[in-house]
N, C-alpha and C. Protein backbone atom coordinates (compact mmCIF):
# COMPACT_ATOMS: atom_id res chain seq x y z
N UNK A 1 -1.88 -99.49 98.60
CA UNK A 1 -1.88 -100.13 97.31
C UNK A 1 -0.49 -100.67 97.02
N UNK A 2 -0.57 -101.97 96.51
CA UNK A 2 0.48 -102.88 96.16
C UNK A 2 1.52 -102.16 95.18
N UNK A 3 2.88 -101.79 95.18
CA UNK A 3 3.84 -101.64 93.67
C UNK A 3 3.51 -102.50 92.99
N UNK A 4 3.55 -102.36 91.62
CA UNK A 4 3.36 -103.73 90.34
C UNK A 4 4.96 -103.74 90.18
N UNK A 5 5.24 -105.16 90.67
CA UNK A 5 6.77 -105.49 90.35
C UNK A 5 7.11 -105.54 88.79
N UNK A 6 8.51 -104.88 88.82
CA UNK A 6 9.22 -104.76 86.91
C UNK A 6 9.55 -105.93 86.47
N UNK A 7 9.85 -105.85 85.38
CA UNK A 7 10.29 -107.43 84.67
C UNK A 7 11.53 -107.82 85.59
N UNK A 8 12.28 -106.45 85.78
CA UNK A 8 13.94 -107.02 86.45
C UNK A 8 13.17 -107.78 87.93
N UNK A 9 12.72 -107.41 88.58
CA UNK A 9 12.30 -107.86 89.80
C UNK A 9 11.54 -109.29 89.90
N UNK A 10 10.73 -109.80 88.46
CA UNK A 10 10.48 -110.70 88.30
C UNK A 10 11.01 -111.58 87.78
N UNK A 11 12.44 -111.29 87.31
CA UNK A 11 13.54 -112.08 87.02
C UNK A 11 14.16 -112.77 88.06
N UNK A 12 14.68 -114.28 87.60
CA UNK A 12 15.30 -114.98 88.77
C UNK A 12 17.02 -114.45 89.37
N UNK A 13 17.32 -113.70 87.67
CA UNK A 13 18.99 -113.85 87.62
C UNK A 13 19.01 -112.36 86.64
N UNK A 14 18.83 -111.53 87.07
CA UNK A 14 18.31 -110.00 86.70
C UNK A 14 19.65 -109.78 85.97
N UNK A 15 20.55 -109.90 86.68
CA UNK A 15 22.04 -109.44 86.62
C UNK A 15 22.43 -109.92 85.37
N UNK A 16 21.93 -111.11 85.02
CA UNK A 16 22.64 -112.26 84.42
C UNK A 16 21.86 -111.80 82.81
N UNK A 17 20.82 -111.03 82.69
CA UNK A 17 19.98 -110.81 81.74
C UNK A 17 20.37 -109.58 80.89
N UNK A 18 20.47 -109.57 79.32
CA UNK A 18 20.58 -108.31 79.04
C UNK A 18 19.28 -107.59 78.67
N UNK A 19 17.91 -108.35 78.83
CA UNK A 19 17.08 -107.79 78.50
C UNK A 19 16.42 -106.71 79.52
N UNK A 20 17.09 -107.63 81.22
CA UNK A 20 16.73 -106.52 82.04
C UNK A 20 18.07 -105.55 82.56
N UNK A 21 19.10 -105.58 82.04
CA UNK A 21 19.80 -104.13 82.42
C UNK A 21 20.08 -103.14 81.19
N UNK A 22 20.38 -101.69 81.70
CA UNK A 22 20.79 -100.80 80.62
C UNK A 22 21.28 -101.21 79.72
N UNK A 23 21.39 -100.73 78.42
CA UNK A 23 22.20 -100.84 77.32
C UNK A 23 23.42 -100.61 77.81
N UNK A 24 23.86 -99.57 78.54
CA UNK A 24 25.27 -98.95 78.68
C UNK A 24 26.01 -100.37 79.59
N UNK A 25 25.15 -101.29 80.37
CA UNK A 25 26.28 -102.03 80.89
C UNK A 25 26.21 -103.57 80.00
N UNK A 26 25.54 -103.99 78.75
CA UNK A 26 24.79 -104.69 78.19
C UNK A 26 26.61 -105.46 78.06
N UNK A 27 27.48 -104.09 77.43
CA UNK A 27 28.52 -104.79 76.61
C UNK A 27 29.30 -105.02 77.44
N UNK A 28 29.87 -105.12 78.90
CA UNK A 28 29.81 -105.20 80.29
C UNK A 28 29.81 -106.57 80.56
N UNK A 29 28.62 -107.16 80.47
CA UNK A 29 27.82 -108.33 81.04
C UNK A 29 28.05 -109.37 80.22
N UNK A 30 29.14 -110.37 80.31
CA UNK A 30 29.51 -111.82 79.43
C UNK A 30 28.53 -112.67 79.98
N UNK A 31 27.35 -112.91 79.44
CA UNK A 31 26.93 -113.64 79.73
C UNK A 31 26.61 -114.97 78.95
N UNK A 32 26.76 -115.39 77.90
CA UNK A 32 26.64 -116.37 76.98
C UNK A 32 26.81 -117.82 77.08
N UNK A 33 27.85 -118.21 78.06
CA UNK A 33 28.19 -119.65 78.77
C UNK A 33 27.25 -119.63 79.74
N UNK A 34 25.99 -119.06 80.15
CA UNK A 34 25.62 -119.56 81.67
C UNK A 34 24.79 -121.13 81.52
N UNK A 35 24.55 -120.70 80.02
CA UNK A 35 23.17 -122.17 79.78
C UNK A 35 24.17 -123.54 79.05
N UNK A 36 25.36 -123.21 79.15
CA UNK A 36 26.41 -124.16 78.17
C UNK A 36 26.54 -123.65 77.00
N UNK A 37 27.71 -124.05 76.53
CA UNK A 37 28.11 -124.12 74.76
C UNK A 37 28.15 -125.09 74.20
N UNK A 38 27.39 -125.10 72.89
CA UNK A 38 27.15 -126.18 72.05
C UNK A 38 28.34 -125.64 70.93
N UNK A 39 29.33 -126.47 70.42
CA UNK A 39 29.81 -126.84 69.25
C UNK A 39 29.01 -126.72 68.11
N UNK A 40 29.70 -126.80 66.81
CA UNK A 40 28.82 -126.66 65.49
C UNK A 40 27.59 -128.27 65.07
N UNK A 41 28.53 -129.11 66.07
CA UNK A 41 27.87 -130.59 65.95
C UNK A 41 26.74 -130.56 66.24
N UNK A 42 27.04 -129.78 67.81
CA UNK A 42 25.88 -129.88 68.60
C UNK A 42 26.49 -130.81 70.00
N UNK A 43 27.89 -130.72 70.04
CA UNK A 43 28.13 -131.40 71.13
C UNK A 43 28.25 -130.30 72.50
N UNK A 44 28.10 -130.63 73.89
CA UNK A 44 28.35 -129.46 74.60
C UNK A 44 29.90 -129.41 75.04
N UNK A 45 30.53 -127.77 74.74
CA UNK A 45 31.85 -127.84 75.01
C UNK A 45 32.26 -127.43 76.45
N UNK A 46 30.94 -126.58 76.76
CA UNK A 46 30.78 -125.83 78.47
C UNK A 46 29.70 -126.26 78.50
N UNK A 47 29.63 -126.72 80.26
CA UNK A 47 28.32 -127.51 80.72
C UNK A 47 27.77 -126.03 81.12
N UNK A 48 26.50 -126.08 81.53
CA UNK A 48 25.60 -125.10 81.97
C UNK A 48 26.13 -124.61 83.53
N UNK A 49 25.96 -123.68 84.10
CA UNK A 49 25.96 -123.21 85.01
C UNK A 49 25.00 -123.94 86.20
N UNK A 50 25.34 -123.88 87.41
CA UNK A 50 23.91 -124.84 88.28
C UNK A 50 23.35 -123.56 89.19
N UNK A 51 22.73 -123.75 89.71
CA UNK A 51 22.12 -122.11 90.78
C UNK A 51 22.94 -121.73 91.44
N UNK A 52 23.36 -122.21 92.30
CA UNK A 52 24.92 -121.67 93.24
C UNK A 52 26.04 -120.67 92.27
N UNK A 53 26.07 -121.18 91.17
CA UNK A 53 27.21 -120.49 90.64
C UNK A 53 26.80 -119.36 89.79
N UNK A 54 25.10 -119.18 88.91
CA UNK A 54 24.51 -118.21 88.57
C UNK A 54 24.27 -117.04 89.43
N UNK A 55 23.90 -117.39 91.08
CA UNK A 55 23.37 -116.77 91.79
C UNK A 55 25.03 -116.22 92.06
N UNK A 56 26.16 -116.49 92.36
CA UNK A 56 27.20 -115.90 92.79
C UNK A 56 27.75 -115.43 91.24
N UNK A 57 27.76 -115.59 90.07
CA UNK A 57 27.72 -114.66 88.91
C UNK A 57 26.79 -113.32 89.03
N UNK A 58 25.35 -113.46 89.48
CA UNK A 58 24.81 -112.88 89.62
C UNK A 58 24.88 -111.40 90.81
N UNK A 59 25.49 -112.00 91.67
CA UNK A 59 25.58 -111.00 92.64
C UNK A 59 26.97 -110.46 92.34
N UNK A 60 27.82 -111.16 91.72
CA UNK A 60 29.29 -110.67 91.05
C UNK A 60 28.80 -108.59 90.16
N UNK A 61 27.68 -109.65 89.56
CA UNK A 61 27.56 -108.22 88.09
C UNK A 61 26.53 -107.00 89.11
N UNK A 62 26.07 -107.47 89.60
CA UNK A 62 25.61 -106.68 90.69
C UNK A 62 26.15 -105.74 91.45
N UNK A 63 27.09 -106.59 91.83
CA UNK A 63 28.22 -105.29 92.93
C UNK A 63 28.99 -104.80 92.05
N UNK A 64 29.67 -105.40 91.10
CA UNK A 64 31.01 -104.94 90.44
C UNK A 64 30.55 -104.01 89.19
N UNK A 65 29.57 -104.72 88.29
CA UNK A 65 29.19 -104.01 87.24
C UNK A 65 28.24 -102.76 87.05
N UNK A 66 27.05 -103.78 88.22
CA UNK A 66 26.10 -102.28 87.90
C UNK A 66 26.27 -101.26 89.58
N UNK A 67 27.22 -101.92 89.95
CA UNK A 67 27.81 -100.66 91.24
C UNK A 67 26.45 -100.69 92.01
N UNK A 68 25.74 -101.80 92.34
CA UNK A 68 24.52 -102.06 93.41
C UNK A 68 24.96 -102.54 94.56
N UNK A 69 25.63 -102.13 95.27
CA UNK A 69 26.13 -102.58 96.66
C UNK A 69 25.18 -102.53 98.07
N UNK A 70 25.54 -103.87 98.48
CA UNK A 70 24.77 -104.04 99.74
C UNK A 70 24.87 -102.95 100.86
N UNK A 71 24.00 -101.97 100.79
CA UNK A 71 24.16 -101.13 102.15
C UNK A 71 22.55 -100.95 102.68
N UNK A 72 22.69 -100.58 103.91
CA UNK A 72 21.51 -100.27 105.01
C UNK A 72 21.91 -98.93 105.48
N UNK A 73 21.28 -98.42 106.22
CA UNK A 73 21.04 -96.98 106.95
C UNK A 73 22.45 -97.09 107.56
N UNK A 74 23.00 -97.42 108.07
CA UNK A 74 24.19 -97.63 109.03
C UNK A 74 25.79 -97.89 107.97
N UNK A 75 25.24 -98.38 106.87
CA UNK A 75 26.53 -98.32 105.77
C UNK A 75 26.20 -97.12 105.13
N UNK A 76 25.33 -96.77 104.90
CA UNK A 76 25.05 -94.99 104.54
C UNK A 76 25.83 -94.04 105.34
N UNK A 77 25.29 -94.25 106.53
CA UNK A 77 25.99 -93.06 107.62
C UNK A 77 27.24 -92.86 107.82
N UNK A 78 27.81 -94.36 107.62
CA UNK A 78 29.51 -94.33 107.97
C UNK A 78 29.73 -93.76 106.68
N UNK A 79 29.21 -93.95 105.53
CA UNK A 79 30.15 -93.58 104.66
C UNK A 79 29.77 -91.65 104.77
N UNK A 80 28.96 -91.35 104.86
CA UNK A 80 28.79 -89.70 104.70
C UNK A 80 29.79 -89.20 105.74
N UNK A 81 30.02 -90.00 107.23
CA UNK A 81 31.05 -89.53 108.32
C UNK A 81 32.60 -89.89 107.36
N UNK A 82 32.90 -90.58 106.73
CA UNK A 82 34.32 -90.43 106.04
C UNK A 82 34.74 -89.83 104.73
N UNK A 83 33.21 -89.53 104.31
CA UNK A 83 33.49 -88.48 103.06
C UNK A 83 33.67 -86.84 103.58
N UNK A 84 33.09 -86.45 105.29
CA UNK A 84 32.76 -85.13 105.89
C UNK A 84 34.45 -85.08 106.11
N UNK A 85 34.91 -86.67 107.01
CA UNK A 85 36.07 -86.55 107.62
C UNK A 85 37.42 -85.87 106.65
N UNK A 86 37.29 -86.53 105.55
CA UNK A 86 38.13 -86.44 104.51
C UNK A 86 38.26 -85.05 104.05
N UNK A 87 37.00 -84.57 104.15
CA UNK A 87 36.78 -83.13 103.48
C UNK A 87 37.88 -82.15 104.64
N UNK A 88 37.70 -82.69 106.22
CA UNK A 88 38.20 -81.94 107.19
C UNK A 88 39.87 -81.94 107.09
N UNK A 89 40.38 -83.37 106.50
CA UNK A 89 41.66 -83.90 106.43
C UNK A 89 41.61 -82.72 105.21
N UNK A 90 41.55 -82.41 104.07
CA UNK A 90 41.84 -81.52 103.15
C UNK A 90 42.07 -80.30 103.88
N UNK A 91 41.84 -79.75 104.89
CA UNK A 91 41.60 -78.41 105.64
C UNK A 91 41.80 -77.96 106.80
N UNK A 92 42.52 -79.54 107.71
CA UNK A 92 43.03 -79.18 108.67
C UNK A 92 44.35 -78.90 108.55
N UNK A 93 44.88 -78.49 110.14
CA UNK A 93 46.22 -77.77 110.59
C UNK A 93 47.13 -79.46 110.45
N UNK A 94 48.55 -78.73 109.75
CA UNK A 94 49.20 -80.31 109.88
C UNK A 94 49.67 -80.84 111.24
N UNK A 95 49.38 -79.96 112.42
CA UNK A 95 49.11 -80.64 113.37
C UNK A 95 48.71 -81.38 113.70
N UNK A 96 47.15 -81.43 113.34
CA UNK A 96 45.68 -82.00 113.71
C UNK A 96 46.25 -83.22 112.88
N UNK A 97 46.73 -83.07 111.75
CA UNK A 97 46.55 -84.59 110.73
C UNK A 97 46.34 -85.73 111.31
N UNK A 98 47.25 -86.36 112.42
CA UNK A 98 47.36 -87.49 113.04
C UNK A 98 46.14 -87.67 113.40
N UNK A 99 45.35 -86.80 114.28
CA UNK A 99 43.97 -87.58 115.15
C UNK A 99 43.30 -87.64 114.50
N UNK A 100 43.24 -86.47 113.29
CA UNK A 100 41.72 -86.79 112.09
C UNK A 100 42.32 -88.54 111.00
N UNK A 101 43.83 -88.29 110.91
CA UNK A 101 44.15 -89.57 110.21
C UNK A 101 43.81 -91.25 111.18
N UNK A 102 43.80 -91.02 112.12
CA UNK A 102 43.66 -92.46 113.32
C UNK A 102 42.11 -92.44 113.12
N UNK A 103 41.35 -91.24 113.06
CA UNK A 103 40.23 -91.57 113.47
C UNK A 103 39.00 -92.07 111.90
N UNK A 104 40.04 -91.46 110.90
CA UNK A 104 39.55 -91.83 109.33
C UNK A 104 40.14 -93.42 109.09
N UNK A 105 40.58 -93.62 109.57
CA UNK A 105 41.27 -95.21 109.54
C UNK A 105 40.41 -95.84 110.66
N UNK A 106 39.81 -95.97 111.48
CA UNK A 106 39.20 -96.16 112.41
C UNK A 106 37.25 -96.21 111.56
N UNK A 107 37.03 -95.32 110.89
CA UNK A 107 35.91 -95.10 110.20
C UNK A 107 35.84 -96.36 109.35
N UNK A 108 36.77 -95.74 108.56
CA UNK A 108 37.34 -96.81 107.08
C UNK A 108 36.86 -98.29 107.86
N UNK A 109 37.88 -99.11 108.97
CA UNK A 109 37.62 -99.99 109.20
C UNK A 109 35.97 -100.74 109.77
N UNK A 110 35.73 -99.87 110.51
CA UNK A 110 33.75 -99.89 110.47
C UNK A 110 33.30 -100.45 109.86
N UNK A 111 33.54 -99.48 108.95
CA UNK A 111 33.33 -99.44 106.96
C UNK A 111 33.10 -100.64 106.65
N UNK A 112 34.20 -101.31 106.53
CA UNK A 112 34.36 -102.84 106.01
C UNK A 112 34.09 -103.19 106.62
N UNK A 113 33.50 -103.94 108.03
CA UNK A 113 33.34 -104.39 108.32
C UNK A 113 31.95 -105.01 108.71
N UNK A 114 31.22 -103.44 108.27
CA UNK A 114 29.82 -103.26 107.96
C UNK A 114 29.28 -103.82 107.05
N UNK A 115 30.38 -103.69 105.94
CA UNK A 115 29.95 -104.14 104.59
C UNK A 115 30.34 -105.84 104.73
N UNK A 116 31.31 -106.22 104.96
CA UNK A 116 31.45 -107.98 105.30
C UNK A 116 29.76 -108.50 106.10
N UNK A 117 29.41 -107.74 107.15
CA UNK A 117 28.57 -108.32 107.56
C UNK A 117 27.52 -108.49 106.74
N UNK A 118 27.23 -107.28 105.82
CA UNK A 118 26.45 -107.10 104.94
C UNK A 118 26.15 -107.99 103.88
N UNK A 119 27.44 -108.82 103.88
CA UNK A 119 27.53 -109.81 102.34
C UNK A 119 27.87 -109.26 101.36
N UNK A 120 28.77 -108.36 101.32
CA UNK A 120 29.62 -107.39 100.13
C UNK A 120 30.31 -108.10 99.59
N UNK A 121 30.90 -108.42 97.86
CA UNK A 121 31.94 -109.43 98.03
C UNK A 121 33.30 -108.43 97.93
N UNK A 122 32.55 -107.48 97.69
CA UNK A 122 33.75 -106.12 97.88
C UNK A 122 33.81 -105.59 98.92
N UNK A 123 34.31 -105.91 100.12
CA UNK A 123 34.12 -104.95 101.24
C UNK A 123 34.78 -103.72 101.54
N UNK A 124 35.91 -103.79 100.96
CA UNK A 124 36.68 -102.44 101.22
C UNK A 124 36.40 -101.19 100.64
N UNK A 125 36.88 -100.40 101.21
CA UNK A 125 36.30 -98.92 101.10
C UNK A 125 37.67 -98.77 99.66
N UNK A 126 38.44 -99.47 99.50
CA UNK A 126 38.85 -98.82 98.07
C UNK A 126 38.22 -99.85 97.20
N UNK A 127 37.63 -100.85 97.08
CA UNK A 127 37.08 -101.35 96.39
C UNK A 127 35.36 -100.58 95.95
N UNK A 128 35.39 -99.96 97.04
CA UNK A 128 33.86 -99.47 97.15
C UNK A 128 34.06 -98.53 96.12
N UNK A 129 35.43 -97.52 96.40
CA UNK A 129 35.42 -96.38 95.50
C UNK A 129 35.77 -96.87 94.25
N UNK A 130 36.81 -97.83 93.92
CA UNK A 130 37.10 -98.07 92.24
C UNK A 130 35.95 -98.16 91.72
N UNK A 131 34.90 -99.31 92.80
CA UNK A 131 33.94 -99.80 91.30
C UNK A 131 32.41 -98.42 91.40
N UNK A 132 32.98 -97.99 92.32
CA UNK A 132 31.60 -96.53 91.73
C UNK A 132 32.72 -95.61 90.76
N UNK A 133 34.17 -95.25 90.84
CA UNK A 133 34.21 -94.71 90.01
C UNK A 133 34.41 -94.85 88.52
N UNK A 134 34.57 -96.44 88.49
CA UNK A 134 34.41 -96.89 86.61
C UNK A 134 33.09 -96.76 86.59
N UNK A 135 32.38 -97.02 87.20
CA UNK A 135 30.32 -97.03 86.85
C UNK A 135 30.15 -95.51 86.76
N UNK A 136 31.10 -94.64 87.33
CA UNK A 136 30.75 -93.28 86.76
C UNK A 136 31.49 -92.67 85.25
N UNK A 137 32.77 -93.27 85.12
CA UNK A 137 33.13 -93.66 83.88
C UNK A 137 32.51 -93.97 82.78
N UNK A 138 32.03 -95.07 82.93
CA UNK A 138 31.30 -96.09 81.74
C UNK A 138 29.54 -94.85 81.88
N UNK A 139 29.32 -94.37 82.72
CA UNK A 139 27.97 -93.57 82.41
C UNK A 139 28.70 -92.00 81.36
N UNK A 140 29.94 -91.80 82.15
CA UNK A 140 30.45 -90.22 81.02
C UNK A 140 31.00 -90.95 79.57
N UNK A 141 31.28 -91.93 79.25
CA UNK A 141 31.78 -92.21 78.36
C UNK A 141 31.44 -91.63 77.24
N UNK A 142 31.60 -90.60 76.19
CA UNK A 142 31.23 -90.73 74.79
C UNK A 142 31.12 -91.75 73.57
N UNK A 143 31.95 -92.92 73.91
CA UNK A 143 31.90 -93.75 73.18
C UNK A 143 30.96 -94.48 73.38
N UNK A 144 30.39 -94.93 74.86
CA UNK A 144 29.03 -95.33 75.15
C UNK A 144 28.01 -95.33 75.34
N UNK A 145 27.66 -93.45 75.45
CA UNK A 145 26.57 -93.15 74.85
C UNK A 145 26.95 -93.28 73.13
N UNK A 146 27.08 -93.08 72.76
CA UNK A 146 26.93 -93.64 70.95
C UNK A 146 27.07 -94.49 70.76
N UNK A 147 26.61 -95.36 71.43
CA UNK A 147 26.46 -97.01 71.09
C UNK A 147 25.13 -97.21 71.22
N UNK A 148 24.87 -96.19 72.37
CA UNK A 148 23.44 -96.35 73.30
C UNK A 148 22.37 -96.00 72.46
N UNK A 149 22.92 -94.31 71.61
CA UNK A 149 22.07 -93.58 70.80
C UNK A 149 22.24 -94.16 69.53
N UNK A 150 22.70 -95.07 69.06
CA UNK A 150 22.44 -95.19 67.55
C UNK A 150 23.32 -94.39 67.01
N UNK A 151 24.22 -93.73 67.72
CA UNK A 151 25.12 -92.78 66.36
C UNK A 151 26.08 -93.31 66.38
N UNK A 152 26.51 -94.23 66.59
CA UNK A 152 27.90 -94.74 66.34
C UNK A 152 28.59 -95.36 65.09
N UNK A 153 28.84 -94.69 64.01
CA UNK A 153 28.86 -95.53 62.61
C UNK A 153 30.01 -96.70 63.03
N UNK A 154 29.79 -97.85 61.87
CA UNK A 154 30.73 -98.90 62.62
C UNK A 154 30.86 -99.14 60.92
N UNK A 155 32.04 -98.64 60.75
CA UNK A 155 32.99 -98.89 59.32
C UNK A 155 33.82 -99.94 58.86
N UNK A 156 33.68 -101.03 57.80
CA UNK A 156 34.62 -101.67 57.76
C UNK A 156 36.05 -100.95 57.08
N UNK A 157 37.24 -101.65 56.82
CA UNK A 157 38.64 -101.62 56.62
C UNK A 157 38.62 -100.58 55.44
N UNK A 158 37.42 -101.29 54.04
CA UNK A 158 37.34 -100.77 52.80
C UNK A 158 36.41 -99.38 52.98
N UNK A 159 35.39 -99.56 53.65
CA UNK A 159 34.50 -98.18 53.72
C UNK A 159 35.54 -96.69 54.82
N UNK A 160 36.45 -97.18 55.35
CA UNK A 160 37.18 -96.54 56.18
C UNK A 160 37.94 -95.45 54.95
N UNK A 161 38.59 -96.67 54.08
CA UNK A 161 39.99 -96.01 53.42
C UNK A 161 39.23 -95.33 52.12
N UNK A 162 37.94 -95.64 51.99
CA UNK A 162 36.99 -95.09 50.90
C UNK A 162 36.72 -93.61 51.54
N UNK A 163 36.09 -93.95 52.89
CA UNK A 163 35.81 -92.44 53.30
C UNK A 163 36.65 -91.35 53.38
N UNK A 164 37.83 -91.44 53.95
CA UNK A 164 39.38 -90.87 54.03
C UNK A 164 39.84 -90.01 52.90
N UNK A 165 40.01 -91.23 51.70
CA UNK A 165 40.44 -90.77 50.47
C UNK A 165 39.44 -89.71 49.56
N UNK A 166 38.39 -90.07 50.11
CA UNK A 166 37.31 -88.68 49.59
C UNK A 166 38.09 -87.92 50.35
N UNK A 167 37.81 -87.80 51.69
CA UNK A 167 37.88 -86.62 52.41
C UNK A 167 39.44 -86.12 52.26
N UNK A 168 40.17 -86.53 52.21
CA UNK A 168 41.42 -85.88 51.78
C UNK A 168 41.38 -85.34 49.91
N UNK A 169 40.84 -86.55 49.29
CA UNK A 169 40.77 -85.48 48.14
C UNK A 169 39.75 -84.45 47.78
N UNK A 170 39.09 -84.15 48.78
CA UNK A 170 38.15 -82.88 48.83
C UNK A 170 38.29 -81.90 50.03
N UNK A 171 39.29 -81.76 50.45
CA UNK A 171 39.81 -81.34 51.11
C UNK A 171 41.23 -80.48 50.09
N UNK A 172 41.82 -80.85 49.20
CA UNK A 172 42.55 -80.58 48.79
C UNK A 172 43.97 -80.14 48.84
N UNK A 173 44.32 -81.01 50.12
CA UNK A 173 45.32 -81.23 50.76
C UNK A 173 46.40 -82.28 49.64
N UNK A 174 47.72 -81.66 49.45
CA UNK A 174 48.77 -82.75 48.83
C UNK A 174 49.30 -83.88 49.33
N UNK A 175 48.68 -84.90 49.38
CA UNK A 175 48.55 -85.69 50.38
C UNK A 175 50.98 -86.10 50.39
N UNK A 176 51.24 -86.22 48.95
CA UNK A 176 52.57 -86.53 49.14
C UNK A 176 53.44 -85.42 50.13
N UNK A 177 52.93 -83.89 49.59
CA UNK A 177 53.73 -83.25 51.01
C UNK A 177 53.19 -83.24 52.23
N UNK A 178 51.92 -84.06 52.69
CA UNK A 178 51.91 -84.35 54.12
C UNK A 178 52.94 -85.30 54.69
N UNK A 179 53.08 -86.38 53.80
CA UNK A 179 53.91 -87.69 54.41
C UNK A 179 55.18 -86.98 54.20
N UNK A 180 55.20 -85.87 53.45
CA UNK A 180 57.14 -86.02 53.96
C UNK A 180 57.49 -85.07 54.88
N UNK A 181 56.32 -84.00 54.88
CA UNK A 181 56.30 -83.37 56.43
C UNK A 181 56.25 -83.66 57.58
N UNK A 182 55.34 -85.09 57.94
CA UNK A 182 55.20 -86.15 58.98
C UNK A 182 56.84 -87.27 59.05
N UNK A 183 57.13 -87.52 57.62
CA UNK A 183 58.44 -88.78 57.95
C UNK A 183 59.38 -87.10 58.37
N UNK A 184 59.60 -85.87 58.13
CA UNK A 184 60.59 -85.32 58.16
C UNK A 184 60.36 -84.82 60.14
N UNK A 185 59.33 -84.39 60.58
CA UNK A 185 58.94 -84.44 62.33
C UNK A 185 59.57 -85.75 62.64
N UNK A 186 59.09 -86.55 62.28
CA UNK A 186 59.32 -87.95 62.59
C UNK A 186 61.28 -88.16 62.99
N UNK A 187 61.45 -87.78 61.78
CA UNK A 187 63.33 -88.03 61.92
C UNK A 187 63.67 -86.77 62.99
N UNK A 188 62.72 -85.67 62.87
CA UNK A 188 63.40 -84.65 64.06
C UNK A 188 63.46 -85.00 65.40
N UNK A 189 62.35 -85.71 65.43
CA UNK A 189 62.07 -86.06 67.17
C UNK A 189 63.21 -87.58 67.81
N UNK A 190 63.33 -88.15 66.34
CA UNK A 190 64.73 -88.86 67.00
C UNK A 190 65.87 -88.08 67.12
């Protein structure tokens, strides 16, 4: 029996869509110039994007943003042999360092080169690791799950200094001997 393909899969430019990726990479994804910008006239100030350059936007937010990188069984394997190797480099004799270091540099290069063939536009193995470890970032974030969940209050300037001034005057804190306790730290630390 056939999979029933998802909306993302039936999308031309998945990447390019915020309706088909997470919320968490939504604010991530500039996508607003791909169809052109119209002025208030109505004149266009950015022409539209043509397929060549959507499709390489597209595979841009792909690798970089949502950390979907081109691998096969064989870019799998190398990488589990230089994450084992690495583990061994933590634990070998500083003897040994050199042959496990020639032969982790030797991996590494594989590596990339696996991934070039692959059509990575990131091929390197530190490129591989930065952009999985901001995509693991941007998933721990607290500030981005509460964007995600709806709890994020978003205060203007006046509701800020409204909320504050309650809370300090119900709090019952003197607010004048805070500031001269803070300007008096302040002159100590110069």
């Amino acid at each position: 029996m056939a999979t029933k393909k998802t909306k993302r899969q039936k999308t031309e430019y998945p990447n390019l869509k915020h309706a088909t990726n997470l919320k968490s990479r939504k604010e991530y994804i500039e996508t607003d110039y791909i169809d052109g910008v119209f002025n208030e006239e109505g004149k266009q100030v950015i022409r539209a994007m043509n397929d060549e350059e959507k499709a390489w936007l597209d595979q841009f937010y792909k690798e970089y943003t949502i950390a979907s990188l081109p691998t096969n069984t064989i870019i799998k394997k190398k990488l589990l042999e230089i994450k084992n190797l690495k583990k061994q480099l933590r634990t070998c004799n500083p003897e040994d360092y050199e042959e496990f270091e020639e032969e982790y540099i030797g991996l590494v290069g594989e590596f990339e080169q696996l991934r070039k063939t692959a059509g990575a536009m990131f091929p390197t193995y530190e490129d591989h690791l930065n952009i999985f470890n901001s995509n693991n970032s941007r998933n721990r974030c607290l500030f981005n799950k509460a964007k995600i969940t709806g709890s994020l209050v978003n205060l203007d300037i006046d509701e800020f200094d409204s909320f504050t001034s309650r809370a300090i005057e119900n709090s019952g804190l003197d607010c004048e001997h805070l500031i001269l306790k803070w300007d008096k730290k302040k002159e100590e630390d110069l």
